[in-house]
Protein backbone atom coordinates (compact mmCIF):
# COMPACT_ATOMS: atom_id res chain seq x y z
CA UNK A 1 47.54 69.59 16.75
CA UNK A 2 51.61 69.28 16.58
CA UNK A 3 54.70 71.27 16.14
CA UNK A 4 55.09 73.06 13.35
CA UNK A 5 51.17 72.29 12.11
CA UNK A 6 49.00 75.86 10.37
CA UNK A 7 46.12 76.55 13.03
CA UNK A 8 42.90 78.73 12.00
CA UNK A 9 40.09 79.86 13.55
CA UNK A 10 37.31 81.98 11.67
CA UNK A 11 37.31 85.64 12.56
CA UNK A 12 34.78 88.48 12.25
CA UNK A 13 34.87 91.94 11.07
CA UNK A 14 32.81 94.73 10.35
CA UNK A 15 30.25 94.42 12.72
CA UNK A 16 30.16 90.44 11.69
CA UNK A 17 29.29 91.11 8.19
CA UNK A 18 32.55 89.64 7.19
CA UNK A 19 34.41 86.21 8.31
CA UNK A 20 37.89 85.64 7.52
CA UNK A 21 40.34 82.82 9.03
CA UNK A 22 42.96 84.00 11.51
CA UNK A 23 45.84 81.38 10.64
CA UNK A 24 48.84 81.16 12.76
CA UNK A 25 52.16 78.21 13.09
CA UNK A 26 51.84 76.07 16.64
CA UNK A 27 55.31 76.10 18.09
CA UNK A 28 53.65 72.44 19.88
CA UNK A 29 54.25 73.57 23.73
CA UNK A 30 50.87 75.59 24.38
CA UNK A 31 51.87 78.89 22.03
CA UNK A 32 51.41 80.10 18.72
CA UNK A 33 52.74 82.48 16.00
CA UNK A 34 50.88 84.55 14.31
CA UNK A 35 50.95 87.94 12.16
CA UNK A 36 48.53 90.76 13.50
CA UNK A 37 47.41 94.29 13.67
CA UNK A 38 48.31 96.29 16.94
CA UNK A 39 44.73 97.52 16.73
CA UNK A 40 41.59 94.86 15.76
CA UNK A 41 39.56 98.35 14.70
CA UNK A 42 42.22 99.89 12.62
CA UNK A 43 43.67 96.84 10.27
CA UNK A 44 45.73 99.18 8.26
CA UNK A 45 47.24 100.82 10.95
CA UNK A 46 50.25 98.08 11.45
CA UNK A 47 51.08 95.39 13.51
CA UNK A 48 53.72 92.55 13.54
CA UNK A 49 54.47 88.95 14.49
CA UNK A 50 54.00 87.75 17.74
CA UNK A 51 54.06 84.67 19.90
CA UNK A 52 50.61 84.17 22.53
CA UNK A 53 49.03 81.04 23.89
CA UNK A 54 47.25 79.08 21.67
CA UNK A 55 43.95 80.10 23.87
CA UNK A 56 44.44 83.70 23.23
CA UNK A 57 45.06 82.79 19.57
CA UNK A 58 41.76 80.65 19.37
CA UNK A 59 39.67 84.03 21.21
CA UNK A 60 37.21 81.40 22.28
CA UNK A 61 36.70 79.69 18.39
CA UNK A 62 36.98 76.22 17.24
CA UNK A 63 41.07 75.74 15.99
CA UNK A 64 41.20 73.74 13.34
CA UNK A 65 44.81 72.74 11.67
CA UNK A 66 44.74 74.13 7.64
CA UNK A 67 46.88 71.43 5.52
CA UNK A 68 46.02 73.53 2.01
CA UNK A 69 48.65 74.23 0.41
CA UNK A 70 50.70 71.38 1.43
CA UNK A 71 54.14 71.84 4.10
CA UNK A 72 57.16 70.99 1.59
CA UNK A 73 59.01 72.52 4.97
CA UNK A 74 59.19 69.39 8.18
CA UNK A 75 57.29 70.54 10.90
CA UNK A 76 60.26 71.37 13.01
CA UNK A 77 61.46 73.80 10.28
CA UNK A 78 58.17 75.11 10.19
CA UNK A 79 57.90 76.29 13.45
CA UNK A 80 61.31 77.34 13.60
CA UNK A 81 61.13 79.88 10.16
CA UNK A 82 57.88 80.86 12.00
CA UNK A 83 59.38 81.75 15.42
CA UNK A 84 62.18 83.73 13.36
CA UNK A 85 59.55 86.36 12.60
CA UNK A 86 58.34 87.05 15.74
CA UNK A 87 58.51 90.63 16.57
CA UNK A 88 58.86 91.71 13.15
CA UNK A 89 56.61 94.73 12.09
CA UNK A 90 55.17 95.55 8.87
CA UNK A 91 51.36 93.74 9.36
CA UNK A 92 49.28 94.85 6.74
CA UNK A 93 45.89 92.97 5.95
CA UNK A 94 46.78 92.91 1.98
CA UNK A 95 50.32 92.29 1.65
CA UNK A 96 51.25 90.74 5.12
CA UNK A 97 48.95 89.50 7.13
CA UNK A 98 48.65 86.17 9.13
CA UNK A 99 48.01 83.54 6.11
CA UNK A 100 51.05 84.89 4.30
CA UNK A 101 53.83 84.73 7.37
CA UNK A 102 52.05 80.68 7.57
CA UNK A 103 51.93 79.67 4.09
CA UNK A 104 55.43 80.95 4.01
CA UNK A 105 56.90 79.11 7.36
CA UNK A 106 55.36 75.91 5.80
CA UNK A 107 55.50 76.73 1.82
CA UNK A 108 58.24 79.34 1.27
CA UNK A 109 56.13 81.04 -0.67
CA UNK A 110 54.10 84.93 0.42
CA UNK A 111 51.21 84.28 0.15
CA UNK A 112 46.94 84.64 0.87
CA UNK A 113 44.56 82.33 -0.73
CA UNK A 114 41.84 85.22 0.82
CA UNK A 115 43.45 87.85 -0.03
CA UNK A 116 43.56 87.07 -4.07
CA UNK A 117 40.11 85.54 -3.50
CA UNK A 118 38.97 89.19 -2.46
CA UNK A 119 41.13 90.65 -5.52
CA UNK A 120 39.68 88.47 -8.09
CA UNK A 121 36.09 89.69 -6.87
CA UNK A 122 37.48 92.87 -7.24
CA UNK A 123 38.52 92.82 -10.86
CA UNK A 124 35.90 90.73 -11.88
CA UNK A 125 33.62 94.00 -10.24
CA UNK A 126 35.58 96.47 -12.00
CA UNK A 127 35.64 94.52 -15.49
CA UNK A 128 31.59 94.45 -14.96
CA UNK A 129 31.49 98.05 -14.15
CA UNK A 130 33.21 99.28 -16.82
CA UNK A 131 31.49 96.87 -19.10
CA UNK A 132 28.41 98.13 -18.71
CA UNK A 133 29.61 101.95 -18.51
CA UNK A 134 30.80 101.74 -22.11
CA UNK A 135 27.96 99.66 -23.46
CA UNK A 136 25.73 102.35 -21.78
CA UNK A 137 27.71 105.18 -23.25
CA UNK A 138 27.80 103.31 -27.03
CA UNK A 139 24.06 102.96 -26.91
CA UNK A 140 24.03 106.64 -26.16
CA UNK A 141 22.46 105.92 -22.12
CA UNK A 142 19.42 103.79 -23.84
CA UNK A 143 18.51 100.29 -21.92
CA UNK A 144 19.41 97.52 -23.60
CA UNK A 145 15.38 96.78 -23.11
CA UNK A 146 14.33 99.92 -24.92
């Protein structure tokens, strides 16, 4: 791991029922930046950037260093647009949370590969759901099988 390189480390919620990776930018002297909330139990409930060591970043997982998308930002630059957001408030799991501030110190771009993973499940429930509420409402309730 270097300077300016994405670290993750996979993270459980709701009671371990769900895994997620943490992602965060090593600043390559020991620490890390990362986005997250104020309060692991309440997500939603804000947070911001901070700098910690990289060993209270890891919380006792395997880091790993995440080169998907690709940096078009050198690794000094990198760690230096991360460090620029340290401090700053606004965490929220959908719209701001840890992969976004990374992809965008290394990418320029806002964004969270899980987070539209988790929205295209979402749609693709919905679209199913209402799917099968109209066919069932066209057939008058029946079962298709009847």
């Amino acid at each position: 791991m270097a300077k300016g390189d994405r670290l993750g480390v996979e993270r459980l919620f709701l009671g371990g029922l769900v895994a997620y990776r943490h992602l965060g930018v090593d600043l390559g002297d020991g620490t890390v930046v990362h986005a997250r909330p104020d309060d692991f139990q309440r997500p939603f409930a804000g947070g911001r950037v901070v700098r910690t060591s990289l060993e209270e970043f890891a919380g006792g997982a395997e880091v790993t260093v995440v080169a998907d998308p690709p940096a078009v930002h050198a690794p000094e630059e990198v760690a230096g647009r991360a460090l620029s957001r340290v401090g700053r408030d606004g965490y929220c799991p959908v719209v701001d949370n840890c992969e976004h501030l990374a992809t965008w110190a290394a990418t320029g771009r806002h964004r969270s590969r899980q987070v539209e993973a988790v929205l295209a499940i979402a749609a693709a429930a919905v679209v199913w759901v209402g799917s099968t509420a109209t066919r069932a409402a066209l057939s008058g309730g029946r079962s298709a099988s009847a």
